[in-house]
Protein backbone atom coordinates (compact mmCIF):
# COMPACT_ATOMS: atom_id res chain seq x y z
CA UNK A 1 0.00 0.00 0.00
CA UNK A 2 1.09 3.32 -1.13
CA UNK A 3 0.98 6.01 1.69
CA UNK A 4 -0.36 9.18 -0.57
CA UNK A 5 -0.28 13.04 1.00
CA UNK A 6 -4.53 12.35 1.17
CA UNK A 7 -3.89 9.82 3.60
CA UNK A 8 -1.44 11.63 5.79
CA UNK A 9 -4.10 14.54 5.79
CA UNK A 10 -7.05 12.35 6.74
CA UNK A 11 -5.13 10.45 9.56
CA UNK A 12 -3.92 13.83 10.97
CA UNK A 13 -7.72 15.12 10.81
CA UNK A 14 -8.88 11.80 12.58
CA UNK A 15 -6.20 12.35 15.04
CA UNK A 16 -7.26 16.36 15.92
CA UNK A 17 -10.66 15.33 15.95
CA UNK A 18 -9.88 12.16 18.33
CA UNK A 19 -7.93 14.90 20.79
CA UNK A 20 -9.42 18.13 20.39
CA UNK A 21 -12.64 17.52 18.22
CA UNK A 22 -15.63 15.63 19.86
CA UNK A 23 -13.59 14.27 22.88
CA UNK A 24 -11.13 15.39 25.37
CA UNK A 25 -7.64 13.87 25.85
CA UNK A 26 -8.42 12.79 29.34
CA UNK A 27 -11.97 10.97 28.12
CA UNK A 28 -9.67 8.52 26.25
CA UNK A 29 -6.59 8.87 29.13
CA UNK A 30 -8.72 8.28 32.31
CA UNK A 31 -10.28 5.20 31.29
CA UNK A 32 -7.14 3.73 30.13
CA UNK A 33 -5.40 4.58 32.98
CA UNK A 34 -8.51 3.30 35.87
CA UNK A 35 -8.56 0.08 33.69
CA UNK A 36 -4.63 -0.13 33.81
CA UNK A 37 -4.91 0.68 37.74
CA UNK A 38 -7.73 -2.05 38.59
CA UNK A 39 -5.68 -4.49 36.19
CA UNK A 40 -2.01 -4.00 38.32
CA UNK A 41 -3.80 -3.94 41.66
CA UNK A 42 -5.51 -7.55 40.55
CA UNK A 43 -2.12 -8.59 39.60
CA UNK A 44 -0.59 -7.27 42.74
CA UNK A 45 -3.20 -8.77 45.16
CA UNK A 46 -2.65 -12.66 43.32
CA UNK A 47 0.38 -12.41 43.75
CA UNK A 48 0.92 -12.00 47.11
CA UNK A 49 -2.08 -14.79 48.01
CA UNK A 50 0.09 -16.76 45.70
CA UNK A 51 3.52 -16.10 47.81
CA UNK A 52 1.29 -16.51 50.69
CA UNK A 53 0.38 -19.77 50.08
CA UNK A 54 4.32 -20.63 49.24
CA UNK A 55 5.55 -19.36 52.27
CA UNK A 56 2.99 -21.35 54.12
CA UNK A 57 3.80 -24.79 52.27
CA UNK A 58 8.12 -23.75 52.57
CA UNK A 59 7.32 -23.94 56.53
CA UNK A 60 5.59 -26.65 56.61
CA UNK A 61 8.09 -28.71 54.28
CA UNK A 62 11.44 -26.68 56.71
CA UNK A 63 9.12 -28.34 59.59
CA UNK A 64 8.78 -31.40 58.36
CA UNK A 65 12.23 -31.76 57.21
CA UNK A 66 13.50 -30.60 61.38
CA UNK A 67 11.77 -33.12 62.53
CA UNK A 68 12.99 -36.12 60.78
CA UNK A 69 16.57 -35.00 61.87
């Protein structure tokens, strides 16, 4: 495909429209970023259930492993 001066026009139009036309930078940036926010703080509470869980099966195992000594 053959990028033409038209097409670098139109996408630059698109582009003032999408930022300063209909809606506002932060109606795009805000949802982006709550989304981003909910989808680390997921990621953040798994993983420490998840090292949670490890640390409780590494004592039991260190446990179980003092007492056959």
């Amino acid at each position: 495909m053959v990028v033409t001066e038209k097409d670098v026009g139109e996408a630059s139009q698109v582009t003032y429209h999408l930022f300063a036309g209909n809606f506002t930078f932060s109606s795009i940036y805000f949802p982006i970023s709550y989304i981003t926010f909910i989808i680390c703080s997921l990621f953040i509470y798994r993983v420490k259930k998840v090292k949670k869980r490890w640390n409780k099966i590494k004592r039991r195992w260190l446990k179980a492993r003092m007492m056959m000594m």
